[in-house]
Protein backbone atom coordinates (compact mmCIF):
# COMPACT_ATOMS: atom_id res chain seq x y z
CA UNK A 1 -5.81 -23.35 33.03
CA UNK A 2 -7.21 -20.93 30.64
CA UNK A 3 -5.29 -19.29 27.71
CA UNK A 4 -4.85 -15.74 27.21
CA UNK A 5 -2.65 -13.33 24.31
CA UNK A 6 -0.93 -10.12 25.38
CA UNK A 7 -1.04 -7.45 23.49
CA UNK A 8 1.01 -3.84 24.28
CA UNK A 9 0.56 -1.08 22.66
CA UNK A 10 3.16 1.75 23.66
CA UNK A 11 2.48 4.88 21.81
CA UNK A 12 3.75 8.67 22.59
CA UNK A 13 0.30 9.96 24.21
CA UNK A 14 -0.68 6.48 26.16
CA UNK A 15 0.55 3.02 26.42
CA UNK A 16 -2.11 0.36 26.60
CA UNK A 17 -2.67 -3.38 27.24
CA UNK A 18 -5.38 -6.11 26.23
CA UNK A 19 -5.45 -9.55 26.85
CA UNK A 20 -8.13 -11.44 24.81
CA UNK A 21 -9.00 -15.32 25.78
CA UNK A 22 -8.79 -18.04 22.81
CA UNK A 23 -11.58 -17.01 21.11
CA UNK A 24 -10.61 -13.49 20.79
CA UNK A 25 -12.80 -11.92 23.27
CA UNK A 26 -11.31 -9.29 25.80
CA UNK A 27 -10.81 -10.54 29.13
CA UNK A 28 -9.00 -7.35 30.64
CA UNK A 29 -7.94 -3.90 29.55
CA UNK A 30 -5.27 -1.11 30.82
CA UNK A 31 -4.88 2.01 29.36
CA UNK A 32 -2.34 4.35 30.69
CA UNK A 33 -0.90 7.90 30.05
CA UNK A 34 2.69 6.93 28.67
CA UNK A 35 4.25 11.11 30.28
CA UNK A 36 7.21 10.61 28.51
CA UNK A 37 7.73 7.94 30.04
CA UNK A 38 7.28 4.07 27.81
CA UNK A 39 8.99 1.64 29.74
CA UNK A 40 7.65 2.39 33.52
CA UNK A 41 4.24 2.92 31.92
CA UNK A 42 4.15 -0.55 30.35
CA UNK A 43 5.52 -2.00 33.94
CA UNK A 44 2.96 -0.29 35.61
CA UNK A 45 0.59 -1.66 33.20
CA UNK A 46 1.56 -5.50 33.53
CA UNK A 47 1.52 -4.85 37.14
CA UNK A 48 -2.10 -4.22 37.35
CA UNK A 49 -3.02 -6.43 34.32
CA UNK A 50 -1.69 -9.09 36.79
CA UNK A 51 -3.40 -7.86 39.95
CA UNK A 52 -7.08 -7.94 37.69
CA UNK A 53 -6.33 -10.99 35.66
CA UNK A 54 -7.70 -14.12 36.79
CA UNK A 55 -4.84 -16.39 37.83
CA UNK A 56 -6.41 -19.58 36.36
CA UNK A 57 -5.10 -17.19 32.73
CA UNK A 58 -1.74 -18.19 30.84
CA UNK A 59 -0.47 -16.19 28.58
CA UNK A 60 0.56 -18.34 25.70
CA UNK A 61 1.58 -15.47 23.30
CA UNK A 62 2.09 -11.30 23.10
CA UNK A 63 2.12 -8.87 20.63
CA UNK A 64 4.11 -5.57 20.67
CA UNK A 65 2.83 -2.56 18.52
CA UNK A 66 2.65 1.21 18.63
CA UNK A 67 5.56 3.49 18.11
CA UNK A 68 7.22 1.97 20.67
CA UNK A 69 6.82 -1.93 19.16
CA UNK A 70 10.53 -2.56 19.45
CA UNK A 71 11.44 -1.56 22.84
CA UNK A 72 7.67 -2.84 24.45
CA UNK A 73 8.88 -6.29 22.44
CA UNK A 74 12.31 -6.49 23.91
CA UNK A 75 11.44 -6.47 27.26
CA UNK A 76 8.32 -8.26 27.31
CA UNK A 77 9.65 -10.58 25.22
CA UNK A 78 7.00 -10.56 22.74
CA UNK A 79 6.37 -13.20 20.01
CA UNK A 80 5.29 -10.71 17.04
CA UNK A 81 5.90 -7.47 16.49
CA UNK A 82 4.00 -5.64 14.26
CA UNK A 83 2.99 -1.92 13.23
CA UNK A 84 -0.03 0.08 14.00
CA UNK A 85 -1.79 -0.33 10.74
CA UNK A 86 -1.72 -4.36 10.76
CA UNK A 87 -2.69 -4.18 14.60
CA UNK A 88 -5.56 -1.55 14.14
CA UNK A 89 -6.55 -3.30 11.25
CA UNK A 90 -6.48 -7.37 13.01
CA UNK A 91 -8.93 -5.39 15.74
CA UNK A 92 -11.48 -4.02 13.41
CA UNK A 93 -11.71 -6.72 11.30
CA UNK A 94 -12.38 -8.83 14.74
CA UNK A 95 -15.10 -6.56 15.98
CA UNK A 96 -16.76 -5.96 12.62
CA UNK A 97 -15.78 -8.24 9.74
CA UNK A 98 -17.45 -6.03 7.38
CA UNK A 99 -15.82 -3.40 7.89
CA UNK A 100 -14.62 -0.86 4.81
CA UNK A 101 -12.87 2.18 6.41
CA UNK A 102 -11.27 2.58 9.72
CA UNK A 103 -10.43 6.34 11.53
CA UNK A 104 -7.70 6.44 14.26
CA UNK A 105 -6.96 9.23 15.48
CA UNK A 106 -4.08 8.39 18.16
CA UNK A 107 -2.13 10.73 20.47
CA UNK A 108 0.60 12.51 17.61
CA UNK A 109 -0.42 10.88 14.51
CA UNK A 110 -3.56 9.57 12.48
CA UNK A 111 -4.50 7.03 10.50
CA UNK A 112 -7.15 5.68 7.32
CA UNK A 113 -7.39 2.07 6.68
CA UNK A 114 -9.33 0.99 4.06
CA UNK A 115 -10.90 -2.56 2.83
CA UNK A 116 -12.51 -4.52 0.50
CA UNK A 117 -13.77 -8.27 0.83
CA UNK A 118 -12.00 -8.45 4.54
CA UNK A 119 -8.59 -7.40 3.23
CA UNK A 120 -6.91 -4.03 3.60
CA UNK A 121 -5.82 -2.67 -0.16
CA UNK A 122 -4.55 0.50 0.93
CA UNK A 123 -3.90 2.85 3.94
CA UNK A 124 -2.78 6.70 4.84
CA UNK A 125 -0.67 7.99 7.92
CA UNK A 126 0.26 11.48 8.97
CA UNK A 127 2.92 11.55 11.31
CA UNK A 128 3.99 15.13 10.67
CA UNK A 129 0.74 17.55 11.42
CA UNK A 130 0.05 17.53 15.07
CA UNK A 131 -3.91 19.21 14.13
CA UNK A 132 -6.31 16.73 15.16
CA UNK A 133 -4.66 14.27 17.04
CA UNK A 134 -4.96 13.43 21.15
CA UNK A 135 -1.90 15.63 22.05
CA UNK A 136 -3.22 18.77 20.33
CA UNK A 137 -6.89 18.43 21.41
CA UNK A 138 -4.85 18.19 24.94
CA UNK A 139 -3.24 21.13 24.82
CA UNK A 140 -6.55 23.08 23.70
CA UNK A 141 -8.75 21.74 26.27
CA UNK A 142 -6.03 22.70 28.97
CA UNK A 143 -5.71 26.41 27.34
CA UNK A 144 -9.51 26.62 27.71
CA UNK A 145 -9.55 25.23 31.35
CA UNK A 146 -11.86 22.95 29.82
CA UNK A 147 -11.63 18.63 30.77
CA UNK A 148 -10.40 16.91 28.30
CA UNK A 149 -13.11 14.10 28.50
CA UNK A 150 -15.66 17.38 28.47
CA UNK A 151 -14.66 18.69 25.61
CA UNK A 152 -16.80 16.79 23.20
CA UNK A 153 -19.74 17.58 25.18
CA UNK A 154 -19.39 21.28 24.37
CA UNK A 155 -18.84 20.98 20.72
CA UNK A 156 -22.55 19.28 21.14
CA UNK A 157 -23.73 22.52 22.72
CA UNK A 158 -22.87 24.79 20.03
CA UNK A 159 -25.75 27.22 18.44
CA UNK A 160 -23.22 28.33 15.07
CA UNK A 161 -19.88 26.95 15.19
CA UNK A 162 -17.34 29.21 13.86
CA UNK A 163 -14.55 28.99 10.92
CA UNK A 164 -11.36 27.94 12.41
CA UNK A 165 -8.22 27.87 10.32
CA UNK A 166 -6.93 24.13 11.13
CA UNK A 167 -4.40 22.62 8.72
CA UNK A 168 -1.85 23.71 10.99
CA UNK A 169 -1.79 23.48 14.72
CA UNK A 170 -0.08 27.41 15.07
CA UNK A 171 -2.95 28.99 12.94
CA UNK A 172 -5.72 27.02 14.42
CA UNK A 173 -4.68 28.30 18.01
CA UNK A 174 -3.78 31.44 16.89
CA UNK A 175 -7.10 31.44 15.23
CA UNK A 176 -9.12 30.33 17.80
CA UNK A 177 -8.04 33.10 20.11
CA UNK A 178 -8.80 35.72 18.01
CA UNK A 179 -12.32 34.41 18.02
CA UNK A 180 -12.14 34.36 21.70
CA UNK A 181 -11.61 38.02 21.90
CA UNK A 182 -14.18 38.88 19.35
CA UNK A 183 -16.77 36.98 21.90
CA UNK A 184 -17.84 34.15 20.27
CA UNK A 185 -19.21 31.63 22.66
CA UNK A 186 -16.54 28.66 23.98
CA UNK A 187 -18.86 26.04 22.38
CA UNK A 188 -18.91 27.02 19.20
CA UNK A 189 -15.54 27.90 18.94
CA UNK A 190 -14.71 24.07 19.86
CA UNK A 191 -17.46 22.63 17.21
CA UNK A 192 -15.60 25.10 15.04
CA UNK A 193 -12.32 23.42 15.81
CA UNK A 194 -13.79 20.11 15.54
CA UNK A 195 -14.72 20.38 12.46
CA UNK A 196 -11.57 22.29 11.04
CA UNK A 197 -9.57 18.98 12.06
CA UNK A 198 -11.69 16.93 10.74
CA UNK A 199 -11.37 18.70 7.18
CA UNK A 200 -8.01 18.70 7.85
CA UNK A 201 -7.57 15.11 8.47
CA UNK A 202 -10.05 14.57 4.95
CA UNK A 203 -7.42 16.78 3.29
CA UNK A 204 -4.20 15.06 4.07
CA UNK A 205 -4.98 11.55 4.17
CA UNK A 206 -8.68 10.62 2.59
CA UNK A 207 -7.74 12.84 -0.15
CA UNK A 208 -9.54 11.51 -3.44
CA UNK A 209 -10.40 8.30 -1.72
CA UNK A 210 -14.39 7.56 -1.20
CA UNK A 211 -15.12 6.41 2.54
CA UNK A 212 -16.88 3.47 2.54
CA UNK A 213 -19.30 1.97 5.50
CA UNK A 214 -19.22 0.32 7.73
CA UNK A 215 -16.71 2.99 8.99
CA UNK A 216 -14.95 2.50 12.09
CA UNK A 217 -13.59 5.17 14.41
CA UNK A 218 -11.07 4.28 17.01
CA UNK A 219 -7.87 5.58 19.19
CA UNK A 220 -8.41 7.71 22.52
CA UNK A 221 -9.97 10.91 19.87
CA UNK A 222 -12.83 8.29 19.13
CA UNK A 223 -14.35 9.58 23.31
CA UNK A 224 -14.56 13.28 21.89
CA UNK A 225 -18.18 13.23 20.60
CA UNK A 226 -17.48 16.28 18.85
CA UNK A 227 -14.98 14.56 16.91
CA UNK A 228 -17.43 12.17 16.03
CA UNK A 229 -20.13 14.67 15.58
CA UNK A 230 -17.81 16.60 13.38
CA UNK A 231 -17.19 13.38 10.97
CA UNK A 232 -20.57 12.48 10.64
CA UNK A 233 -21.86 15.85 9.64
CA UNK A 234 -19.02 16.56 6.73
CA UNK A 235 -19.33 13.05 5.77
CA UNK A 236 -22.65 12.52 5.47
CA UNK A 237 -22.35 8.68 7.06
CA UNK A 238 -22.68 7.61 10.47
CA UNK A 239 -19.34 6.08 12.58
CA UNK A 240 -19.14 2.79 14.95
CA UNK A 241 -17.11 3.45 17.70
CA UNK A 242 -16.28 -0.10 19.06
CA UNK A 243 -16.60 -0.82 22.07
CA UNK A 244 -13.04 -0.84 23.46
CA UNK A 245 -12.17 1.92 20.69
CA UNK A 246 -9.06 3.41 23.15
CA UNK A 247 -7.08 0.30 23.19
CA UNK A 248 -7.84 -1.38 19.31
CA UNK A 249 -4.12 -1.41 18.69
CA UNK A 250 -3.28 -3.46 21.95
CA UNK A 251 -6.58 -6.00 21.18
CA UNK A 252 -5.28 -6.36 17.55
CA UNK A 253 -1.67 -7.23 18.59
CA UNK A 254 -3.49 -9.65 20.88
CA UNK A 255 -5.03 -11.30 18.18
CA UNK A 256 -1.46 -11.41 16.13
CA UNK A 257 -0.01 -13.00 19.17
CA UNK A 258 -2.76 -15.63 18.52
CA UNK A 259 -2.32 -16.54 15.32
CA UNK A 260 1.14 -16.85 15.88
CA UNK A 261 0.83 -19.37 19.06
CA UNK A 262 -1.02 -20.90 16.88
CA UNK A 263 2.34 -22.73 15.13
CA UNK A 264 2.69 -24.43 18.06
CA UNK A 265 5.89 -22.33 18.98
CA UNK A 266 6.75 -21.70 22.65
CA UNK A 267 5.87 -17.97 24.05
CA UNK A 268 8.86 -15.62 24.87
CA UNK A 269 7.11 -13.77 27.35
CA UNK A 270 9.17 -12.76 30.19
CA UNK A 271 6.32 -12.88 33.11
CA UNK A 272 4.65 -10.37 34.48
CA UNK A 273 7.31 -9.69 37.39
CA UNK A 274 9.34 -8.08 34.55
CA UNK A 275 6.77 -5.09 35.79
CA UNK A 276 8.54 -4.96 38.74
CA UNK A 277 12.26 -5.68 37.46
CA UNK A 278 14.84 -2.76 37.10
CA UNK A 279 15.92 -1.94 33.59
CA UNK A 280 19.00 0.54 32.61
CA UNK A 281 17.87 2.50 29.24
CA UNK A 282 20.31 4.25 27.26
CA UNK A 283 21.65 5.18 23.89
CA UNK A 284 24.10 6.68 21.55
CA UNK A 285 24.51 7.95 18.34
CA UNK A 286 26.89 5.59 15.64
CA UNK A 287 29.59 7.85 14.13
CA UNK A 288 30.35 4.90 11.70
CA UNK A 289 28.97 6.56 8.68
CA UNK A 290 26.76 8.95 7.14
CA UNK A 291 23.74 7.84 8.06
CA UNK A 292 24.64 8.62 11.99
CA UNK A 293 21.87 5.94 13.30
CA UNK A 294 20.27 6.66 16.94
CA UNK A 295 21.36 3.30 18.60
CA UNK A 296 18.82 2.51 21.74
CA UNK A 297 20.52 -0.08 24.47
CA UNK A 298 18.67 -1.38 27.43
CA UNK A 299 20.44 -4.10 30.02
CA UNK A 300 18.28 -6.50 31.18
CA UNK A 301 18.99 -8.62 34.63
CA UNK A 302 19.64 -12.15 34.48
CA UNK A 303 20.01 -14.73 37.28
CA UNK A 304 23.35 -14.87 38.95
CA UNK A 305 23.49 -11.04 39.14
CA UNK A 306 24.06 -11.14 34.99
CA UNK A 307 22.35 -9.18 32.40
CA UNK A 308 21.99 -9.03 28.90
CA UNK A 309 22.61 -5.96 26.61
CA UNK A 310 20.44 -5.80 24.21
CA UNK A 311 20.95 -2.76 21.29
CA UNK A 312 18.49 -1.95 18.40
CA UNK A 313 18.00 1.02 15.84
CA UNK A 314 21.06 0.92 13.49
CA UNK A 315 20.66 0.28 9.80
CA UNK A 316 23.40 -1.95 8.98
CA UNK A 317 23.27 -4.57 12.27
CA UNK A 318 26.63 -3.60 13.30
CA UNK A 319 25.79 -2.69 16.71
CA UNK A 320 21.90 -4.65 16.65
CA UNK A 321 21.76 -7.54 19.23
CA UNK A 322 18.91 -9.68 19.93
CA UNK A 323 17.26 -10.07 22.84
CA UNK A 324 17.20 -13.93 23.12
């Protein structure tokens, strides 16, 4: 039998899977649209993970991460959960070990790790301004009638891109159809886009910090060569794009899962027939104090026609329950 590490990544845009072999290298890959919809995305995902993976492959560990982490970890049964920003930066760190700044742009947020002598010393995240992430670049390429994966290739065709307004998601649309109507061409309106979101995402989390190579760019934004294009020309310095850039966070919980087999302490994973088992998702709101905590619930079947509750989200345990 051969060993193999699960790692899940279940964001808000797509939900992705790795599993890496003992050395670390990637022996199959899933990514997958999440639509709203985490847990029958990840199903769907083990599903085909376990019609690809060869069968001589036991999975001796997972890793949960992604904005989802907590629910993907529950019902896989993962051994470590962790959050983007250790996952993203296990995965670089794998791929290139000199490695100084990391760019992921993911599907509502965006990240910047950055490193010195192999370790990270500090990191940004914007989780509040949609401009210049997956699910805005979406929602542009759709308005334009444009593919998505296309888009990139027309920022590349541009002769003068144009000055979009893009620190905010409203003005840069708003923005960008007024330049439509004053005739500028489609391509360089997009390189002009490009390149506002890239000074936007400069502005709000690089800030005073200098931007180091080797710089890594990954998350599903990394395929949009304008993107790329667009960082390279107001940095000055050229990107790596690794080779599985879309699913980094799902190779670097791998990894984690790993290192923490690695104890010698037995893997929680459920199996990959949990794809196909039937789970009841619900929630409620705790009207025990102030703080009004979101409590998340999912019942998971058990032999003998059981099942387990298992509840999450509330700050003061009351209500938590694990899933073991």
């Amino acid at each position: 039998m051969k060993e193999g590490y699960l790692g899940i990544d279940v964001g808000s845009i797509s939900t992705n899977l790795a599993v890496v072999d003992g050395q670390g290298e990637l022996l199959c890959k899933k990514y997958i649209r999440t639509r709203g919809r985490p847990v029958e995305m990840m199903q769907k995902g083990l599903v085909e993970l376990a019609d690809e993976l060869d069968p001589t492959v036991r999975i001796r560990g997972v890793g949960a991460t992604g904005s989802g982490r907590q629910l993907a970890g529950i019902l896989a049964g993962a051994d470590v959960v962790k959050n983007e920003i250790t996952a993203h930066a296990v995965a670089a760190l794998h791929v290139a070990p000199d490695t100084r700044t990391v760019i992921e742009i993911g599907g509502q947020d965006s990240k910047c790790i950055f490193f010195r002598d192999g370790m990270v010393i500090d990191f940004a995240m914007n989780t509040v301004c949609a401009a210049g992430t997956g699910s805005f670049l979406d929602q542009q390429a759709h308005r334009l009638g444009i593919p998505v994966n296309r888009f990139g290739q027309y920022a590349l065709k541009a002769r003068r891109p144009v000055k979009v307004a893009g620190r905010c998601t409203v003005f840069a649309e708003s923005d960008m159809i007024h330049k439509q109507q004053m005739g500028h061409r489609v391509e360089d309106i997009i390189a002009g886009l490009c390149e506002a979101l890239v000074r936007n995402y400069l502005n709000n989390l690089v800030k005073s910090h200098e931007l180091y190579e080797p710089i890594l760019f990954q998350g599903g934004v990394a395929a949009n060569e304008g993107m790329r294009a667009a960082f390279e020309k107001l940095l000055g310095k050229s990107l790596i794009i690794p080779p599985h850039y879309e699913v980094m966070g799902a190779v670097g919980a791998a990894l984690l899962a790993r290192e923490e087999a690695d104890s010698g302490r037995k893997t929680r994973f459920r199996g990959f027939e949990i794809g196909r088992m039937p789970y009841e998702l619900g929630g409620f709101e705790c009207e025990g104090c102030s703080n009004c905590c979101e409590v998340m619930e999912v019942r998971i079947p058990q032999p003998g026609g059981k099942e387990r509750l298992v509840r999450w989200g509330d700050r003061c345990g009351k209500w938590e329950t694990g899933a073991d």
